[in-house]
C-alpha atoms as a PDB file:
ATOM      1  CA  UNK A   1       8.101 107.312 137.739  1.00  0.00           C
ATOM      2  CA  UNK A   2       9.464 106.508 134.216  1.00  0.00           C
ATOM      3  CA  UNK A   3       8.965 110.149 133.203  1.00  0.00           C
ATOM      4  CA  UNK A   4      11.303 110.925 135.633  1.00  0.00           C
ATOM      5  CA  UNK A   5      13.672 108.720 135.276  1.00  0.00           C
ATOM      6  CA  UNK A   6      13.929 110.106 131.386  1.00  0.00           C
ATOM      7  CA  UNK A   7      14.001 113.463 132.787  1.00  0.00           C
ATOM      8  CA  UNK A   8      17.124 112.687 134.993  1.00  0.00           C
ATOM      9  CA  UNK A   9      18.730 110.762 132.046  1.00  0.00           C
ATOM     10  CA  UNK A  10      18.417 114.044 130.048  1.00  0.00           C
ATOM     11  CA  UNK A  11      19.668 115.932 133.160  1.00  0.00           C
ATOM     12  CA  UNK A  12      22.790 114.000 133.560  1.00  0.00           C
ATOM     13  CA  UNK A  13      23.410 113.988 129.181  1.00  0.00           C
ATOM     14  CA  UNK A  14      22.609 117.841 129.475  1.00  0.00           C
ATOM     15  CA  UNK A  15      25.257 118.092 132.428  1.00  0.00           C
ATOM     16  CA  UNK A  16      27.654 115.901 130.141  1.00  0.00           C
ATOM     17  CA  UNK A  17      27.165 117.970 127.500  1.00  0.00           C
ATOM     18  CA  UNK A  18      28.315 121.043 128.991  1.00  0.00           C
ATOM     19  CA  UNK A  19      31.016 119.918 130.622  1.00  0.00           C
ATOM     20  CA  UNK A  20      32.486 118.445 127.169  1.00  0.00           C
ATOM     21  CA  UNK A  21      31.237 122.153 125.870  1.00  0.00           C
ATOM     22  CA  UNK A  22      33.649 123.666 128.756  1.00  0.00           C
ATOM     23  CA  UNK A  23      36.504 121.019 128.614  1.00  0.00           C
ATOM     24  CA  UNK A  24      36.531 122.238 124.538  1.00  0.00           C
ATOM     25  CA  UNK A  25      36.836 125.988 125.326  1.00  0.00           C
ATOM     26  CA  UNK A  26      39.378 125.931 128.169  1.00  0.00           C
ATOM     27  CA  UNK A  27      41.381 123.953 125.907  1.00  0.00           C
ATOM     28  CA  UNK A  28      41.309 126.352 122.914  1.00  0.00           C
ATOM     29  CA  UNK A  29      41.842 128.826 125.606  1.00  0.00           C
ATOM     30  CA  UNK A  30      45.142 126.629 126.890  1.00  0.00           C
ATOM     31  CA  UNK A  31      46.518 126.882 122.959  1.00  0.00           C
ATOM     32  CA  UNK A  32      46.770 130.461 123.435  1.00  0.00           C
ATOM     33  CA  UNK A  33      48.420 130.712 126.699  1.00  0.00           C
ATOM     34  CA  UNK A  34      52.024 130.227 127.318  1.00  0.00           C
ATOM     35  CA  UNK A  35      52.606 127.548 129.946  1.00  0.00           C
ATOM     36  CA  UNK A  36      53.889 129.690 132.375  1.00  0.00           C
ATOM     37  CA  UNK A  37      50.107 131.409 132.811  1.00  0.00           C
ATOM     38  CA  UNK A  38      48.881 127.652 132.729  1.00  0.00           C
ATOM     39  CA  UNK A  39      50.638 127.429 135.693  1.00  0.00           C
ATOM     40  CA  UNK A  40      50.080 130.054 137.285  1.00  0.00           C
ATOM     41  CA  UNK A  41      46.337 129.819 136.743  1.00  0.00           C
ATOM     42  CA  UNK A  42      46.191 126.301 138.428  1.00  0.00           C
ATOM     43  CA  UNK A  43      48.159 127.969 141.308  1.00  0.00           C
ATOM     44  CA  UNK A  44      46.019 130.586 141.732  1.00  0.00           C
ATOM     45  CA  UNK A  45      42.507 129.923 141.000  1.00  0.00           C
ATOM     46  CA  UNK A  46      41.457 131.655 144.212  1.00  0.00           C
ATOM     47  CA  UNK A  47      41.661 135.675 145.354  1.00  0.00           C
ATOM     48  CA  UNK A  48      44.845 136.194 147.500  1.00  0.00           C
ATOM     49  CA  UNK A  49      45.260 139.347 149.973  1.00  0.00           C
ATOM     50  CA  UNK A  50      47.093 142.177 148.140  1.00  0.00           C
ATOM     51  CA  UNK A  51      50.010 141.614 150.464  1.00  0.00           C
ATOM     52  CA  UNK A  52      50.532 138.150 149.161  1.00  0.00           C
ATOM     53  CA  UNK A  53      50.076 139.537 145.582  1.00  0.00           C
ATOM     54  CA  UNK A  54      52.318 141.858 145.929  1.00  0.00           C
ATOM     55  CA  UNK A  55      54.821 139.300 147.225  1.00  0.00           C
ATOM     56  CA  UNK A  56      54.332 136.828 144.517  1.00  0.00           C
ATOM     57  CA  UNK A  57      54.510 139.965 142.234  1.00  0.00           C
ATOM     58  CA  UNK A  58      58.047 140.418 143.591  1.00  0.00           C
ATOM     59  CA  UNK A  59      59.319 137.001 143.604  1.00  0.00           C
ATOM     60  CA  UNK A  60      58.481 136.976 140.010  1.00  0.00           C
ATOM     61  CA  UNK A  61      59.927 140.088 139.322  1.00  0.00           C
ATOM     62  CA  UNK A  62      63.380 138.790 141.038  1.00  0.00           C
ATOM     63  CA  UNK A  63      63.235 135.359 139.426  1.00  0.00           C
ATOM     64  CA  UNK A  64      63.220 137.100 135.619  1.00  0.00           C
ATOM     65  CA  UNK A  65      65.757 139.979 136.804  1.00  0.00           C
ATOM     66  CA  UNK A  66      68.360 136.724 138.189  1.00  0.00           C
ATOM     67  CA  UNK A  67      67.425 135.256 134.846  1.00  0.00           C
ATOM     68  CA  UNK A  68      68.095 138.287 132.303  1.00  0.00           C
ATOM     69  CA  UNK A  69      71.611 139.126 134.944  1.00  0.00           C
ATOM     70  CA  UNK A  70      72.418 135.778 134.409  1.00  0.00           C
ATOM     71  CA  UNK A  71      72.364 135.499 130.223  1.00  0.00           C
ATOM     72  CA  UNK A  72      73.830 138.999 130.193  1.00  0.00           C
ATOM     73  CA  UNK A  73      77.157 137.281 132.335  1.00  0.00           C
ATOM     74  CA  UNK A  74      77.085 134.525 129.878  1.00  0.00           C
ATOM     75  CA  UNK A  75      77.262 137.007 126.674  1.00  0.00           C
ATOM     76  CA  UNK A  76      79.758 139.224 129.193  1.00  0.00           C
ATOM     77  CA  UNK A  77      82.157 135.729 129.092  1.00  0.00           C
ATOM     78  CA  UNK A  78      81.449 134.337 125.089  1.00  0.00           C
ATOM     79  CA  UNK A  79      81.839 137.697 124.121  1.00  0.00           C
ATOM     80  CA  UNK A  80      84.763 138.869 126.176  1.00  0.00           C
ATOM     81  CA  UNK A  81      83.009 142.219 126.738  1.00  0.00           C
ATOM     82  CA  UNK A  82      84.765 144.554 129.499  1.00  0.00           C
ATOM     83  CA  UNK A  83      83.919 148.660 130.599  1.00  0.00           C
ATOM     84  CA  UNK A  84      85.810 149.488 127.211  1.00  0.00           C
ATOM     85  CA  UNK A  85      83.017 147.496 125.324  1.00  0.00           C
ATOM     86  CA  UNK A  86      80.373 149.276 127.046  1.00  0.00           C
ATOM     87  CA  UNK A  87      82.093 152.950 127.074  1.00  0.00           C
ATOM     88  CA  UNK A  88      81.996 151.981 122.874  1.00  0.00           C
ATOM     89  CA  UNK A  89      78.845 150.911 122.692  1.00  0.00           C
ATOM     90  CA  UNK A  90      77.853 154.149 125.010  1.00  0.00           C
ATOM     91  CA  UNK A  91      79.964 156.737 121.906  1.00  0.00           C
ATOM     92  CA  UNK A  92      77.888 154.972 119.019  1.00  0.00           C
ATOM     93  CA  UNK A  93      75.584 157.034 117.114  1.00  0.00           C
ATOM     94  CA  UNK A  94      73.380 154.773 115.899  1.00  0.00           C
ATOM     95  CA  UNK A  95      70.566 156.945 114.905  1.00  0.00           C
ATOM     96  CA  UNK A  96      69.517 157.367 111.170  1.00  0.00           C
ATOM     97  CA  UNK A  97      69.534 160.838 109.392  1.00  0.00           C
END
């Protein structure tokens, strides 16, 4: 009896141990992410039909395309850039000889 009770007491230190040992990594691992793939890890921390990837895939896609369109308008307004700006920008030789 008492040998297994100190055999469970080293099971359950053993079991603490490794999750401590895991907590550790995944949060050395968390330092080197960005915290949009933290969040999209905790979303998604189970397979998903390609369909539904492929959705996601495109959501994400429009979200950062809306984004980007919508800082270009801003610079478009601070800037007061028009089609003679961009017919300019379009004759520049910028290339080095």
């Amino acid at each position: 009896m008492r040998k297994s009770v100190i055999l469970f007491i080293q099971v359950v230190l053993c079991i603490f141990d490794i999750h401590r040992i895991i907590k550790i990594t995944l949060m050395e691992a968390v330092g080197k992410l960005t915290n949009l793939q933290i969040e999209l890890l905790k979303l998604f921390q189970y397979n998903l039909p390609e369909n539904q990837l492929a959705e996601i895939k495109n959501m994400l896609a429009k979200y950062f395309a809306n984004s980007a369109t919508t800082e270009m308008d801003k610079l478009w307004e601070e800037n007061k850039w028009d089609n003679e700006t961009m017919k300019a920008w379009a004759s520049e030789h910028l290339r080095k000889k």
